[in-house]
PDB file of N, CA and C in Angstrom:
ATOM      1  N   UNK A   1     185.866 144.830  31.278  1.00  0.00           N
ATOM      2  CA  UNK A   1     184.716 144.735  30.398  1.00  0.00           C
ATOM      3  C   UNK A   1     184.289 146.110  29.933  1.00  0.00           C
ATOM      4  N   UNK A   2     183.976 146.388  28.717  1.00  0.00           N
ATOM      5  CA  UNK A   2     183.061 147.352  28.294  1.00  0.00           C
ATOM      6  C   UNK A   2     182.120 147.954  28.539  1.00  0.00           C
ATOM      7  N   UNK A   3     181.472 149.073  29.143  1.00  0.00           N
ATOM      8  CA  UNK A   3     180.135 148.990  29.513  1.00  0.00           C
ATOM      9  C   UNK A   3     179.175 148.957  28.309  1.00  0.00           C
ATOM     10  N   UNK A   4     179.592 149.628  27.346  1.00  0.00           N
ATOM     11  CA  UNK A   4     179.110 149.526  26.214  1.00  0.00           C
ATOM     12  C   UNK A   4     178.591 148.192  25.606  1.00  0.00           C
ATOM     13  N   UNK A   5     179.576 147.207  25.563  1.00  0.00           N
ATOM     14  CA  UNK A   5     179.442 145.833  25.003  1.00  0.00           C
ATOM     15  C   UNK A   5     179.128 145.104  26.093  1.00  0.00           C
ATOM     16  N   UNK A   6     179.621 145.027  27.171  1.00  0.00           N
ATOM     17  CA  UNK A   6     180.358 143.828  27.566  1.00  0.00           C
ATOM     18  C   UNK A   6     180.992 143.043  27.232  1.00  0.00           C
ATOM     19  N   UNK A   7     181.520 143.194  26.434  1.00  0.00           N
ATOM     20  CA  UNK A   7     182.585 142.125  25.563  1.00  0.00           C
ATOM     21  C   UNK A   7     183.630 143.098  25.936  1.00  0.00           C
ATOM     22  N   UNK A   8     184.513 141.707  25.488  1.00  0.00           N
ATOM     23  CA  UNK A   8     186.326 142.362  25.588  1.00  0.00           C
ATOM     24  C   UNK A   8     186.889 141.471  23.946  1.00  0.00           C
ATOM     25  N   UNK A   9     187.522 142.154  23.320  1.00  0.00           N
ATOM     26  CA  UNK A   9     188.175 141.031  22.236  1.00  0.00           C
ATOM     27  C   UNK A   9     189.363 140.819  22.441  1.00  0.00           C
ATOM     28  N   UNK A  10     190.165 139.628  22.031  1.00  0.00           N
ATOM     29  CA  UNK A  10     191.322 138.950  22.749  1.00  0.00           C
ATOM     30  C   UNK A  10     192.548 140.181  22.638  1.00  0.00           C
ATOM     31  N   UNK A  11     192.096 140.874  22.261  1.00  0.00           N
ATOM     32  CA  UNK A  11     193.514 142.496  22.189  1.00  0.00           C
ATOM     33  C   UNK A  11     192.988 142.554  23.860  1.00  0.00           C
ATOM     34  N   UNK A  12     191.748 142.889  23.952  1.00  0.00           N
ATOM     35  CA  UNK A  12     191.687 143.171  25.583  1.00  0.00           C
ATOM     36  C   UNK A  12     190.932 144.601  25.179  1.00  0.00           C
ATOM     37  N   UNK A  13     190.336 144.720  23.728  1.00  0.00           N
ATOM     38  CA  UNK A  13     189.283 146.032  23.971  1.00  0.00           C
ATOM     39  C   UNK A  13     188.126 145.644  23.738  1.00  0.00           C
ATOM     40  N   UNK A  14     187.165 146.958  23.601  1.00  0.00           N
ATOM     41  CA  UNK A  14     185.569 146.409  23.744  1.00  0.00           C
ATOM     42  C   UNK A  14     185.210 145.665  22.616  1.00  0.00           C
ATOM     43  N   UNK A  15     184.501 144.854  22.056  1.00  0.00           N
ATOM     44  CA  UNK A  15     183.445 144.533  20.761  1.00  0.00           C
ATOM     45  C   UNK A  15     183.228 145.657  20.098  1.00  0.00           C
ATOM     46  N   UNK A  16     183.335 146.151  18.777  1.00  0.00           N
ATOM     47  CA  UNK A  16     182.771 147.217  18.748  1.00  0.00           C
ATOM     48  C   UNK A  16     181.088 145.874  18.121  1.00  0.00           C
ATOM     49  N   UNK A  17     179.919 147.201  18.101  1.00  0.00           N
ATOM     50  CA  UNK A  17     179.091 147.114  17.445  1.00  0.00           C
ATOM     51  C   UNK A  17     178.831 146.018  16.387  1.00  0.00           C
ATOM     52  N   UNK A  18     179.498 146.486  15.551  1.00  0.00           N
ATOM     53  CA  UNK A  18     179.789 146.103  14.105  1.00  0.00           C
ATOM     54  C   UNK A  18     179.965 144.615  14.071  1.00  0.00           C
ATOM     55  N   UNK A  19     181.352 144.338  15.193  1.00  0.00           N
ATOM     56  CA  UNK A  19     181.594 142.628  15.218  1.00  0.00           C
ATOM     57  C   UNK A  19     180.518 141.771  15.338  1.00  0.00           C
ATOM     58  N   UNK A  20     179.325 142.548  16.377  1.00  0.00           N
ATOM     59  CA  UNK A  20     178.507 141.698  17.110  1.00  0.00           C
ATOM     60  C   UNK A  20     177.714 141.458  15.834  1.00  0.00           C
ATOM     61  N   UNK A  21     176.953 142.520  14.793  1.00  0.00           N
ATOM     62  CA  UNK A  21     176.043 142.683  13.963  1.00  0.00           C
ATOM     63  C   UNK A  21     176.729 140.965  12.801  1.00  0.00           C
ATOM     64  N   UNK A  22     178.209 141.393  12.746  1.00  0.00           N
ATOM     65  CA  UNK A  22     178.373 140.439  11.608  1.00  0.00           C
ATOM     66  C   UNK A  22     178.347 138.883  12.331  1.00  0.00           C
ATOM     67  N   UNK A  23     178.656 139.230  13.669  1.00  0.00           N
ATOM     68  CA  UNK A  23     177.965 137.428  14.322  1.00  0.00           C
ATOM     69  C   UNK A  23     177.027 136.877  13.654  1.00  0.00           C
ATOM     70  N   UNK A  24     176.108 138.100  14.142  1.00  0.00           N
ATOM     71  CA  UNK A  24     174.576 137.936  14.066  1.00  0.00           C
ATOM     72  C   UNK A  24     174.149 137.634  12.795  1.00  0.00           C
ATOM     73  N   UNK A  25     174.871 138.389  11.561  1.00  0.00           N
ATOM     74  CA  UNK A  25     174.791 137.532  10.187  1.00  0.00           C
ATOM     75  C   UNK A  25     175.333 136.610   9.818  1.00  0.00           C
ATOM     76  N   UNK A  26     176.142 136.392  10.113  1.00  0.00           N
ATOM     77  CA  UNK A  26     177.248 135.082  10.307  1.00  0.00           C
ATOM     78  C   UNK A  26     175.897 133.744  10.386  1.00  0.00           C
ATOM     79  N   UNK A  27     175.393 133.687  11.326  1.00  0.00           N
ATOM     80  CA  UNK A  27     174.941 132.867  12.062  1.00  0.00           C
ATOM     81  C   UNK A  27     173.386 132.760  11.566  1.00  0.00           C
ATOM     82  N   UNK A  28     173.182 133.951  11.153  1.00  0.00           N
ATOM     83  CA  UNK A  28     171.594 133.755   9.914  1.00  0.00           C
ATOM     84  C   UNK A  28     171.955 133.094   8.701  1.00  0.00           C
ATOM     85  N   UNK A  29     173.266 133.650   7.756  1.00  0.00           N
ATOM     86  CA  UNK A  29     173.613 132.935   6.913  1.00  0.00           C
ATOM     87  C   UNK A  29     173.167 131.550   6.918  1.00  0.00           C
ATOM     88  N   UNK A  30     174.319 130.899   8.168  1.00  0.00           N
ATOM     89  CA  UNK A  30     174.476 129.323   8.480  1.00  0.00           C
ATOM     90  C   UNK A  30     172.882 128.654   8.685  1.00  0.00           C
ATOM     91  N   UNK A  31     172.303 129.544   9.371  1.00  0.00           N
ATOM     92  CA  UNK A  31     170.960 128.966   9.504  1.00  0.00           C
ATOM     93  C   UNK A  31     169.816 128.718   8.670  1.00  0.00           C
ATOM     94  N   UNK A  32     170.382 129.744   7.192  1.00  0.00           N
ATOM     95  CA  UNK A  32     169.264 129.656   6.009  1.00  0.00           C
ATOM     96  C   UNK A  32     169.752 128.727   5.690  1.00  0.00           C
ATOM     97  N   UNK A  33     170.908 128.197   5.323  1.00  0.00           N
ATOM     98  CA  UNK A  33     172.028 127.105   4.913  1.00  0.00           C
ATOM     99  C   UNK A  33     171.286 125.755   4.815  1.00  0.00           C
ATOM    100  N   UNK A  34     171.305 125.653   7.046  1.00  0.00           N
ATOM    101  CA  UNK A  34     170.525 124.676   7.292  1.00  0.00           C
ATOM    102  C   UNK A  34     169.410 124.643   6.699  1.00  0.00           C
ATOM    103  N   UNK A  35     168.122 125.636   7.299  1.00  0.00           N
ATOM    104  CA  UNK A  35     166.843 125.733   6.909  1.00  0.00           C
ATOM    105  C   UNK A  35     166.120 125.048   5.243  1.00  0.00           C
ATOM    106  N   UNK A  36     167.219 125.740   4.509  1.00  0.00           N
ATOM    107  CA  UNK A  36     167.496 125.771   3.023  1.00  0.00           C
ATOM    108  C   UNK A  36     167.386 124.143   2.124  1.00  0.00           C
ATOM    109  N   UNK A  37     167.996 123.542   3.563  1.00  0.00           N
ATOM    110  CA  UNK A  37     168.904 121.627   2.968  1.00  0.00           C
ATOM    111  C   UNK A  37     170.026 122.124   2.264  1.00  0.00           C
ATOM    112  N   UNK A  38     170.458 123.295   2.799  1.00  0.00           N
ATOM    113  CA  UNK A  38     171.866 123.251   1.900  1.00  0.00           C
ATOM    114  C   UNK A  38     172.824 122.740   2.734  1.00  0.00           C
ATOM    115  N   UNK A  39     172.783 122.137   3.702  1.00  0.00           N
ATOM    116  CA  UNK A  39     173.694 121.678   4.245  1.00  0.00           C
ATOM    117  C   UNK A  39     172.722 120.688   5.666  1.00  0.00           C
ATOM    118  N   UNK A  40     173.469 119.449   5.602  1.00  0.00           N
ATOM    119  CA  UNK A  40     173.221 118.785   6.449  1.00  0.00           C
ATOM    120  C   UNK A  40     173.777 117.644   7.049  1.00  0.00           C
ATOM    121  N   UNK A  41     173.444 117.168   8.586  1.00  0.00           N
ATOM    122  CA  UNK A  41     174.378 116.441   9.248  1.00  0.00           C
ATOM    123  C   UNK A  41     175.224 115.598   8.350  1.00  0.00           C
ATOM    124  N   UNK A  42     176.309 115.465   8.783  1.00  0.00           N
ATOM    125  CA  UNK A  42     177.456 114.552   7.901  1.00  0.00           C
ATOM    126  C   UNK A  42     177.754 115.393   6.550  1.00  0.00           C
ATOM    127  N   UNK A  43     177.389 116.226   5.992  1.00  0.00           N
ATOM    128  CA  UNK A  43     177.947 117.204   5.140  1.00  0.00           C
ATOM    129  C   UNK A  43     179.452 117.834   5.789  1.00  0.00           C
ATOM    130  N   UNK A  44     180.492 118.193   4.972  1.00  0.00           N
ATOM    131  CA  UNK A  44     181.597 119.069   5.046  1.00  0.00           C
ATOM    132  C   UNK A  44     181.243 120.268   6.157  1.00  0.00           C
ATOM    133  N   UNK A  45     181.898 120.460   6.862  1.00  0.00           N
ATOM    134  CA  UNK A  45     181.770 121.893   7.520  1.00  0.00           C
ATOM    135  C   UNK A  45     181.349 123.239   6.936  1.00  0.00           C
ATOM    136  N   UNK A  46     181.065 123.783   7.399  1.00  0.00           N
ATOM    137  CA  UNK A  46     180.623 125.671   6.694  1.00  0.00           C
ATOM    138  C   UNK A  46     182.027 125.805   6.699  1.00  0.00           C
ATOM    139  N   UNK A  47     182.262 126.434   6.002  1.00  0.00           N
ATOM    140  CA  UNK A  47     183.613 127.481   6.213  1.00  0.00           C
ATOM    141  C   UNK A  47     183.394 128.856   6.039  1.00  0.00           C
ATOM    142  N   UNK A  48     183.884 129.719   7.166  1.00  0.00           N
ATOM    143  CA  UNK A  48     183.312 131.086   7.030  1.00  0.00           C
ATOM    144  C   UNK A  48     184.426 131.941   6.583  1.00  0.00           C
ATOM    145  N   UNK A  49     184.850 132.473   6.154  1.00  0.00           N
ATOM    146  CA  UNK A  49     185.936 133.202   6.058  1.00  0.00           C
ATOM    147  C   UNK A  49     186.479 134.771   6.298  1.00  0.00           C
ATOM    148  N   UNK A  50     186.926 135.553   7.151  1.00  0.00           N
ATOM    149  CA  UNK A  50     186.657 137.222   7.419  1.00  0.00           C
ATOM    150  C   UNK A  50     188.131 137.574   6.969  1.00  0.00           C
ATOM    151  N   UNK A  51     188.253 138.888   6.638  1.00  0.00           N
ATOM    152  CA  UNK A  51     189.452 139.353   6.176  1.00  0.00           C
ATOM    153  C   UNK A  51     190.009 139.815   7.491  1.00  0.00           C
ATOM    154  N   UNK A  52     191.100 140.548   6.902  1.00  0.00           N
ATOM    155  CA  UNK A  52     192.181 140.744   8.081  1.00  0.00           C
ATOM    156  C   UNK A  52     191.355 141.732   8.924  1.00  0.00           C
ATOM    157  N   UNK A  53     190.488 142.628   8.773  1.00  0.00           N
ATOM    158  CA  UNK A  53     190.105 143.403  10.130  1.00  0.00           C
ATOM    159  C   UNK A  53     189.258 142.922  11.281  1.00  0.00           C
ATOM    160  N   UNK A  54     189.165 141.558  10.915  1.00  0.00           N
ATOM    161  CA  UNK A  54     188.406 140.737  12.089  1.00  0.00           C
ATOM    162  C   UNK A  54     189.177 140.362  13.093  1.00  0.00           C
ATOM    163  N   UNK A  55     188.894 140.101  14.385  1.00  0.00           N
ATOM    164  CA  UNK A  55     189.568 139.416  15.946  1.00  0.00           C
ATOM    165  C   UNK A  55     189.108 138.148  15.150  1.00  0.00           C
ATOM    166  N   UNK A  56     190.117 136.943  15.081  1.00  0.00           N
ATOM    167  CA  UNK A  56     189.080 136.006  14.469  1.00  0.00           C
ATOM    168  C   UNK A  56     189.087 135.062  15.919  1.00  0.00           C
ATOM    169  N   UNK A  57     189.644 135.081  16.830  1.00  0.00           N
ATOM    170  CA  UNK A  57     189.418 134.733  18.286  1.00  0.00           C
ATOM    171  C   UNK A  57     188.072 135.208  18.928  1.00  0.00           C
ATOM    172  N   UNK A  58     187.801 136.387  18.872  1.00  0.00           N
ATOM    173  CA  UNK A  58     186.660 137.348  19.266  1.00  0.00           C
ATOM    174  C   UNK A  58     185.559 136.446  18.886  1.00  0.00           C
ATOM    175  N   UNK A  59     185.996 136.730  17.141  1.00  0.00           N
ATOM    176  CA  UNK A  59     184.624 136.347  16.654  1.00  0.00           C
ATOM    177  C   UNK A  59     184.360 134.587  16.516  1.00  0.00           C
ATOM    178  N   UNK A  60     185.362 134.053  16.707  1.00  0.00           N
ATOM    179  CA  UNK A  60     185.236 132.598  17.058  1.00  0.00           C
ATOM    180  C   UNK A  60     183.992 132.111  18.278  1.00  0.00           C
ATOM    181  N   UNK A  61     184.704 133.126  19.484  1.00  0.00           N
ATOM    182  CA  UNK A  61     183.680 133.318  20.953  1.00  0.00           C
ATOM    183  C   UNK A  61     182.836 133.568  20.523  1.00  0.00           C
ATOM    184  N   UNK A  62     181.895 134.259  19.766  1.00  0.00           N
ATOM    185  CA  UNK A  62     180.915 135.173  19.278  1.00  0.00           C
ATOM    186  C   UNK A  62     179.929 134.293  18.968  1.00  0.00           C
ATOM    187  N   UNK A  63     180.438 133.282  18.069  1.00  0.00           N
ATOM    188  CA  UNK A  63     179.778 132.509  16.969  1.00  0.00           C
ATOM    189  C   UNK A  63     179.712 130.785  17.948  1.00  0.00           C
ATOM    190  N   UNK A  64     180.614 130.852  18.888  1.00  0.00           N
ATOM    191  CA  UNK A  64     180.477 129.785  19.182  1.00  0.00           C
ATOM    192  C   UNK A  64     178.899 129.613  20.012  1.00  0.00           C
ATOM    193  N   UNK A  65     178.882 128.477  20.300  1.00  0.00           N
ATOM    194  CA  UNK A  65     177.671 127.814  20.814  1.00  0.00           C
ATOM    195  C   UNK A  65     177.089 127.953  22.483  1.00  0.00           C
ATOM    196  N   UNK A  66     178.887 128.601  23.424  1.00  0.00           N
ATOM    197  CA  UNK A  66     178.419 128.721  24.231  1.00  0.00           C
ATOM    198  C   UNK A  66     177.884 130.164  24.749  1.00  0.00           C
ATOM    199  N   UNK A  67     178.230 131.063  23.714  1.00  0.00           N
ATOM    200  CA  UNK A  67     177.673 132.417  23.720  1.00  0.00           C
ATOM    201  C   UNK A  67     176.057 132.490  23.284  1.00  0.00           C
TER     202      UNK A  67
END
């Protein structure tokens, strides 16, 4: 583990910073979404999409529900 993060990303290094911040918007996005009625139960999934410099494993953990 990191002392820095505590995170590890599936390479097996720390989180940087940065990943955690775009969770964290990630997940405001989705929530204005909701908040918004732009999306609701029985609607299509969000689809989020990150380019290639993302862990998209990492940030899967990140975003998921049990973090």
């Amino acid at each position: 583990m990191s002392s820095a993060t505590g995170w590890l990303s599936s390479s097996g290094s720390s989180v940087s910073p940065t990943m955690i911040g775009s969770a964290v918007q990630v997940r405001r996005v989705v929530g204005d979404l909701i908040a918004g009625g732009q999306w609701r139960p029985g609607d299509a999934d969000i689809l989020v999409v990150f380019d290639v410099g993302y862990d998209a494993p990492c940030m899967a953990l990140l975003l998921s529900s049990a973090v």
